[in-house]
C-alpha atoms as a PDB file:
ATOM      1  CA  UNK A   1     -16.288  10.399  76.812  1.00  0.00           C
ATOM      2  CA  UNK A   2     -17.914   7.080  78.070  1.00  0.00           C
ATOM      3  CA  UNK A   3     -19.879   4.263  76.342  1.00  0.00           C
ATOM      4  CA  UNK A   4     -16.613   3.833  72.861  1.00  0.00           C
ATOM      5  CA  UNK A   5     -13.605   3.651  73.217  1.00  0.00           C
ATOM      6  CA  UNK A   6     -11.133   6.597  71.314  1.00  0.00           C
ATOM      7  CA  UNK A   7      -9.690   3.825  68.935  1.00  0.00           C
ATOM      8  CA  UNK A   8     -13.079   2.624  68.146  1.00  0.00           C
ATOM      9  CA  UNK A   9     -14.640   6.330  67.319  1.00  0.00           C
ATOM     10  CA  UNK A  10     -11.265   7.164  64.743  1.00  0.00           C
ATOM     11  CA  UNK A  11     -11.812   3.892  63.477  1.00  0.00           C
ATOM     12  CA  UNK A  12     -15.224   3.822  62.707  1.00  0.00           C
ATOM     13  CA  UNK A  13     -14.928   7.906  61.286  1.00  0.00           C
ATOM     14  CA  UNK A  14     -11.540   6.095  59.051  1.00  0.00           C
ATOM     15  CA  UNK A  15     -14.126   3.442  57.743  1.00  0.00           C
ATOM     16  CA  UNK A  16     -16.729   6.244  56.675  1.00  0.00           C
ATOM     17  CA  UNK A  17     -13.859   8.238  54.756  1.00  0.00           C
ATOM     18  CA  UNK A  18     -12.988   5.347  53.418  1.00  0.00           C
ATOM     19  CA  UNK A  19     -16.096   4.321  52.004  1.00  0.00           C
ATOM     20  CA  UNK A  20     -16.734   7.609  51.237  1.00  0.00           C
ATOM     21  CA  UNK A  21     -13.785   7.478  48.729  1.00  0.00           C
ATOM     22  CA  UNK A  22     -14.575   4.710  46.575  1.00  0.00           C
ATOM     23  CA  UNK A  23     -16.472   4.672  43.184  1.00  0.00           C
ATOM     24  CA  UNK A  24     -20.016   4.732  43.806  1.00  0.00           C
ATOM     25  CA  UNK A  25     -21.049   6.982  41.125  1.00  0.00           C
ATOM     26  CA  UNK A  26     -20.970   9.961  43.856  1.00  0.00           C
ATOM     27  CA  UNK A  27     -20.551  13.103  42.081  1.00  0.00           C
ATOM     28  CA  UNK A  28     -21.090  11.421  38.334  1.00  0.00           C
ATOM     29  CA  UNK A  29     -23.109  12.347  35.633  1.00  0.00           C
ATOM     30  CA  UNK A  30     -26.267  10.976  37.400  1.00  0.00           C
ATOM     31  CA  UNK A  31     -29.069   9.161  35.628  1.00  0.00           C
ATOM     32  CA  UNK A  32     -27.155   8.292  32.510  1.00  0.00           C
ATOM     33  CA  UNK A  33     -24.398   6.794  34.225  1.00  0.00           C
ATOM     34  CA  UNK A  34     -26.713   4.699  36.527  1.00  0.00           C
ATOM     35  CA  UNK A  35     -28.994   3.788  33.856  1.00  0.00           C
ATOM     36  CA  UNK A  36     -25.733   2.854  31.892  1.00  0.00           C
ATOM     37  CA  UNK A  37     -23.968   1.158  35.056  1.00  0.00           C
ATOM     38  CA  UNK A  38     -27.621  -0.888  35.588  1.00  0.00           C
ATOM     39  CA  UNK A  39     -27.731  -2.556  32.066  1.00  0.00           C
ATOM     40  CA  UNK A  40     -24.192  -3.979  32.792  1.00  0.00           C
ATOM     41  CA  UNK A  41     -25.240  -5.361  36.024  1.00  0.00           C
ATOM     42  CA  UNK A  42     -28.140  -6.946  33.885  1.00  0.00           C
ATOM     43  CA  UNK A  43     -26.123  -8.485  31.439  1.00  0.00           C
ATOM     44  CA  UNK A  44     -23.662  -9.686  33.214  1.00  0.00           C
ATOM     45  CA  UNK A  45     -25.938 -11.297  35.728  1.00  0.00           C
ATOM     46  CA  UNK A  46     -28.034 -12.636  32.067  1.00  0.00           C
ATOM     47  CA  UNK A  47     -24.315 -14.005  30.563  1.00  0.00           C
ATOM     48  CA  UNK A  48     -23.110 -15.599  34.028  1.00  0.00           C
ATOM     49  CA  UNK A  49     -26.488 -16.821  35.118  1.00  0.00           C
ATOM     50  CA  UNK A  50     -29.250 -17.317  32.776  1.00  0.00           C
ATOM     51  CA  UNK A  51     -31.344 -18.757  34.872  1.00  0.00           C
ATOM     52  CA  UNK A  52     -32.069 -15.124  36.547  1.00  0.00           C
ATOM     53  CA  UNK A  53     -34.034 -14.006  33.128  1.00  0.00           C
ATOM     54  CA  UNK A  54     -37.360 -15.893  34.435  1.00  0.00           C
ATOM     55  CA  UNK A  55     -36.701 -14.003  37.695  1.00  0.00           C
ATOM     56  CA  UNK A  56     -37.119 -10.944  35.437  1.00  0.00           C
ATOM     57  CA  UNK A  57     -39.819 -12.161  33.351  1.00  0.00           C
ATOM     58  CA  UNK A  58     -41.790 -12.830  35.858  1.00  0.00           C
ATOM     59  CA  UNK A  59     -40.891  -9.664  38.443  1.00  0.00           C
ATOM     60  CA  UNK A  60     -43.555  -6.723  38.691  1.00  0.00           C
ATOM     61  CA  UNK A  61     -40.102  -4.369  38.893  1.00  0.00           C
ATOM     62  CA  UNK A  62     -36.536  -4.831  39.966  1.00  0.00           C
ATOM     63  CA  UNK A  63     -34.214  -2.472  41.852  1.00  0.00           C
ATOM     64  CA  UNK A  64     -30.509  -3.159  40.451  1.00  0.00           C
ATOM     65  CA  UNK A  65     -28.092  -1.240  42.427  1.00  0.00           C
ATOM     66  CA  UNK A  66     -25.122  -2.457  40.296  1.00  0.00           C
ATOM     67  CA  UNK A  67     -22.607  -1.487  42.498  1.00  0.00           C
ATOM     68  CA  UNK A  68     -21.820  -1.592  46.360  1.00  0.00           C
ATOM     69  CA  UNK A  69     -19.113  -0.681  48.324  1.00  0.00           C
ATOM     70  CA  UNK A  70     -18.836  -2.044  51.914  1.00  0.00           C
ATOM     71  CA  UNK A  71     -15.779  -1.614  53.855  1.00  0.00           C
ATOM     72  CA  UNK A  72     -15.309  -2.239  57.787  1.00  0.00           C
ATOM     73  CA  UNK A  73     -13.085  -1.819  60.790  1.00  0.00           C
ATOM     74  CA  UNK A  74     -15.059  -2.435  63.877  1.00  0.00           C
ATOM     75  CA  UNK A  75     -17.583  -0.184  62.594  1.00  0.00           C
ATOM     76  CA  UNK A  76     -18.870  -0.754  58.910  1.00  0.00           C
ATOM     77  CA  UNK A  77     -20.903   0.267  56.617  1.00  0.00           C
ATOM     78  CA  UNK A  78     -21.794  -0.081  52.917  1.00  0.00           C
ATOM     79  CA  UNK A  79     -23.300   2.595  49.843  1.00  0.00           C
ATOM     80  CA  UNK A  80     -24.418   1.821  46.364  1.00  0.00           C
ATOM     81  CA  UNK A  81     -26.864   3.597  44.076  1.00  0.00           C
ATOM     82  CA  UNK A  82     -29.136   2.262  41.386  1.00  0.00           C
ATOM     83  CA  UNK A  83     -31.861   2.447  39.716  1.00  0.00           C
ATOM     84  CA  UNK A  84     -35.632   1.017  39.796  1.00  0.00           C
ATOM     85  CA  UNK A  85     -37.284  -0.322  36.680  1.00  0.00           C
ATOM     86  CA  UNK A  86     -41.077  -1.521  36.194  1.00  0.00           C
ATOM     87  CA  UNK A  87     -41.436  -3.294  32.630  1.00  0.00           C
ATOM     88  CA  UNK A  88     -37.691  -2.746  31.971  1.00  0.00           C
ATOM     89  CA  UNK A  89     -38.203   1.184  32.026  1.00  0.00           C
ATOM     90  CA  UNK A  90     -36.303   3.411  34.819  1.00  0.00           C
ATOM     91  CA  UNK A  91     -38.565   4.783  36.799  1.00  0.00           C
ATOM     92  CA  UNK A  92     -37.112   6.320  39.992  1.00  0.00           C
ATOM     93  CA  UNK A  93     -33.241   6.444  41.619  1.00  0.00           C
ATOM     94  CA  UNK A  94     -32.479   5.217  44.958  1.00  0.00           C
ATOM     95  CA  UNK A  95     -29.385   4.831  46.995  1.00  0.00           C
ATOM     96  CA  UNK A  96     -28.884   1.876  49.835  1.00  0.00           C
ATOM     97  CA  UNK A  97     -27.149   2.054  52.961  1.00  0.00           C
ATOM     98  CA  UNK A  98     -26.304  -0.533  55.697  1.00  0.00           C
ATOM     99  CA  UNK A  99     -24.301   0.506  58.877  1.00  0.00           C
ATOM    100  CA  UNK A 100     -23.257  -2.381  61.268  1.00  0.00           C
ATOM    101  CA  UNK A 101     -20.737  -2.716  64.114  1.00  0.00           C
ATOM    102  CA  UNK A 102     -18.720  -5.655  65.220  1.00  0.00           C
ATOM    103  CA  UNK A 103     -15.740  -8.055  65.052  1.00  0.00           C
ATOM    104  CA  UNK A 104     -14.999  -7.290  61.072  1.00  0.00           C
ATOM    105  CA  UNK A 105     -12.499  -6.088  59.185  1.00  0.00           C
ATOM    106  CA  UNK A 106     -11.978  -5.639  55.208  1.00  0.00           C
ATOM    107  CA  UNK A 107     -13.888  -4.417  51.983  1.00  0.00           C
ATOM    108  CA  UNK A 108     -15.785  -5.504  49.145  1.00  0.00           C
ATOM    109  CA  UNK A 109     -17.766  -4.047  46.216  1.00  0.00           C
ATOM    110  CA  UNK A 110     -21.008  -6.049  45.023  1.00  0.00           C
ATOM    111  CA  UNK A 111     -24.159  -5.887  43.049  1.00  0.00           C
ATOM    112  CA  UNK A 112     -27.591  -6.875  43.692  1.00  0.00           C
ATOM    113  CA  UNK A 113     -31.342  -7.006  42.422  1.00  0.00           C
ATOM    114  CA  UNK A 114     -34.124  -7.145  44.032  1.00  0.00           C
ATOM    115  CA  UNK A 115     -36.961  -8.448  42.333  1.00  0.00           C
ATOM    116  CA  UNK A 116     -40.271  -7.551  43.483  1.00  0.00           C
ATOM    117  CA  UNK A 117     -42.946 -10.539  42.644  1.00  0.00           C
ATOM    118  CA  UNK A 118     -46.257  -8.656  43.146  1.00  0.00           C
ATOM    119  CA  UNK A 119     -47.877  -5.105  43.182  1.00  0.00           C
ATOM    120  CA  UNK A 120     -48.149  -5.252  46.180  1.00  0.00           C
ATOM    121  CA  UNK A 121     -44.454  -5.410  47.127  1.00  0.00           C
ATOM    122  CA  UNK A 122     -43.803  -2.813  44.557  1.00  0.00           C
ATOM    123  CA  UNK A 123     -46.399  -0.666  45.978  1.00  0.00           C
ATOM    124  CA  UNK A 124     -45.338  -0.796  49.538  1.00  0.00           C
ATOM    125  CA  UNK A 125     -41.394  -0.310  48.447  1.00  0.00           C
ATOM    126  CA  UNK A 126     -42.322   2.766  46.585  1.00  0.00           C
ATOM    127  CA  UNK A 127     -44.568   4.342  48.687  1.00  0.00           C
ATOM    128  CA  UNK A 128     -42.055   4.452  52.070  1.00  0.00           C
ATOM    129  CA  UNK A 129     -39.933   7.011  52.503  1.00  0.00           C
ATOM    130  CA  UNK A 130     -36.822   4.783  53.387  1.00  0.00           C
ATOM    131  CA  UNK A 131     -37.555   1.062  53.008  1.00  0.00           C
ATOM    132  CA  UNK A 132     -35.743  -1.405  55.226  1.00  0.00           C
ATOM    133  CA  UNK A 133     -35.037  -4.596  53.860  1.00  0.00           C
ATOM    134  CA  UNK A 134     -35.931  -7.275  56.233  1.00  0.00           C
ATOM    135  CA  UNK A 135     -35.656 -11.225  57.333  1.00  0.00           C
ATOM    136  CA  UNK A 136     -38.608 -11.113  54.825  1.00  0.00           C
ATOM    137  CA  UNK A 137     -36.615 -11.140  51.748  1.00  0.00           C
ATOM    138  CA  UNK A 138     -36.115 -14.745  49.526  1.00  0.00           C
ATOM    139  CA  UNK A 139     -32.292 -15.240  48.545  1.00  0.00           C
ATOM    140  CA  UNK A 140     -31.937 -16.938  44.876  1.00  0.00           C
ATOM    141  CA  UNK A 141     -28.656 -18.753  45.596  1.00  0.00           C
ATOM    142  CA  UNK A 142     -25.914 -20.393  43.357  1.00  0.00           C
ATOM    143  CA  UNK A 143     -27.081 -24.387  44.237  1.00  0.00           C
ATOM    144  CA  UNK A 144     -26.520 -25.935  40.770  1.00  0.00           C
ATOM    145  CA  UNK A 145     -22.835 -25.248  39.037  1.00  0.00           C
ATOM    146  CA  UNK A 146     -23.330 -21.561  38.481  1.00  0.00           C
ATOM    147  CA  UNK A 147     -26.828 -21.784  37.362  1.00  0.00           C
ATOM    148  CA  UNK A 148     -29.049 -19.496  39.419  1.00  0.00           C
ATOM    149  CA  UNK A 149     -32.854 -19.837  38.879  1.00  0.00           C
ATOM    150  CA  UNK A 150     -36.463 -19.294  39.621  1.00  0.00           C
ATOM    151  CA  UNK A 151     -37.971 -22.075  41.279  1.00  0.00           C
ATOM    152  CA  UNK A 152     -41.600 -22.039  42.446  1.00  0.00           C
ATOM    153  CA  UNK A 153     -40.871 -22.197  45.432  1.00  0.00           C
ATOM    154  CA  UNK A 154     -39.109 -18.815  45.516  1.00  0.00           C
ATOM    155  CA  UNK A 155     -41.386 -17.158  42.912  1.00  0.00           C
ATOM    156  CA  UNK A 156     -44.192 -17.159  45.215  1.00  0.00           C
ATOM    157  CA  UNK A 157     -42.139 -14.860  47.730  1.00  0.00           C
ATOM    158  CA  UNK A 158     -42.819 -10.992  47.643  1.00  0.00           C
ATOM    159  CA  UNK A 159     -39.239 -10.254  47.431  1.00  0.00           C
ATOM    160  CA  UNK A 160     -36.507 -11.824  45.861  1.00  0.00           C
ATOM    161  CA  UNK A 161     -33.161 -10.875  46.312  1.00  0.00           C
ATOM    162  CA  UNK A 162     -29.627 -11.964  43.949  1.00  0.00           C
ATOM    163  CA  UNK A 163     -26.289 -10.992  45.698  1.00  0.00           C
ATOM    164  CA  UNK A 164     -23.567 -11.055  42.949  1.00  0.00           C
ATOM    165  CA  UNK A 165     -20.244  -9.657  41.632  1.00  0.00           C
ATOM    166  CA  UNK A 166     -17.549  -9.922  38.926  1.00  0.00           C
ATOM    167  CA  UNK A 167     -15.784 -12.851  40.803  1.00  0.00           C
ATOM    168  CA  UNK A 168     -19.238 -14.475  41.192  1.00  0.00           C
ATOM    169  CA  UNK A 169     -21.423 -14.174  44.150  1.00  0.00           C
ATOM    170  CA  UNK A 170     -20.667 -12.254  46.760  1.00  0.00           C
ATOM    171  CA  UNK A 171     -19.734 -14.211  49.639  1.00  0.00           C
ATOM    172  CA  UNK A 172     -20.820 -12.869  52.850  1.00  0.00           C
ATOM    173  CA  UNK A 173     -23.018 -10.249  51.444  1.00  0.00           C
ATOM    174  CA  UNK A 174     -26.521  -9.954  52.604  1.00  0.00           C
ATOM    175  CA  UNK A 175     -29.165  -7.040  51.651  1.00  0.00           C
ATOM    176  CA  UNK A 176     -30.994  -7.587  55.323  1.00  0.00           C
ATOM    177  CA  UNK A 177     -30.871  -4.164  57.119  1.00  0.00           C
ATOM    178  CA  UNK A 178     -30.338  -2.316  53.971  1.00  0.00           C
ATOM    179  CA  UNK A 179     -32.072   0.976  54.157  1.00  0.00           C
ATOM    180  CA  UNK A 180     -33.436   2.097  50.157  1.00  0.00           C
ATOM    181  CA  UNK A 181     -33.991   5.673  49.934  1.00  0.00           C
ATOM    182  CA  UNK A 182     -35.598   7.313  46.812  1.00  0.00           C
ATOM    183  CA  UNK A 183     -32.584  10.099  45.431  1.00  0.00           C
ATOM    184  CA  UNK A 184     -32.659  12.886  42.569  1.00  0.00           C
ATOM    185  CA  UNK A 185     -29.262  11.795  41.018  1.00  0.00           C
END
């Protein structure tokens, strides 16, 4: 066996078990439960940060995958599943996945929304088969005492992504590389 070592291949296998085991909603009662599991993500993110309503307001659609789990030993990799809504209606089910590889170690669970700004983002996102998320994306970050908003600036981007969690937002998580895959749950 060349190219990984032994260690590295049980480690990264241990990682995917591991993540494998952890609440995603995998084997649930499907869309309720997401649908139910997105309008807590919603108003938690509207309680802790208000300021993320006018993101809403003014969003063509938002994916809200309310719950991630990413864990890592060398090899990583992260799984969440939520739902997409266009004028605050569910319309389709996706899961995300992220693999990556490195000097890491550890686990979190996290939410996040993306908010798409225009049809045309919204078009192109539903329309792929499996839609990467890219350097493209706009972060709305936590600058002001716990008050996220939506600032011109950011409104006028395609894509606008919110990394959060109970404890706050997520430190260290990123969406870029996340692969969004339309699901029947």
């Amino acid at each position: 066996m060349t190219g990984l070592p032994r260690r590295a291949l049980i480690t990264g296998i241990a990682a995917t078990f591991a993540l494998a085991a952890c609440g995603n909603g995998i084997g649930s009662d499907g869309a309720t439960k997401l649908d139910a599991r997105a309008d807590a993500a919603l108003s938690f993110l509207d309680n802790q940060y208000p300021g993320t309503r006018d993101l809403r307001d003014k969003a063509v659609g938002m994916l809200v995958m309310p719950l991630v789990t990413e864990a890592s030993f060398g090899f990583g990799g992260s799984y969440g599943r939520g739902v997409l809504r266009v004028n605050e209606v569910t319309v389709d089910y996706y899961s995300a996945t992220q693999a990556s590889f490195g000097i890491q170690a550890g686990g979190q669970q996290y939410a996040h929304i993306l908010y798409f700004m225009t049809e045309e983002a919204l078009a192109e996102f539903r329309a792929s088969s499996g839609w990467a998320a890219g350097a493209d994306i706009e972060y709305a970050l936590n600058d002001r005492g716990g008050n996220l908003s939506a600032e011109t600036t950011t409104v006028l981007s395609p894509v606008i992504a919110v990394v959060f969690a109970q404890a706050g937002l997520a430190a260290g998580a990123s969406v870029e590389g996340t692969k969004y895959t339309r699901i029947i749950p």
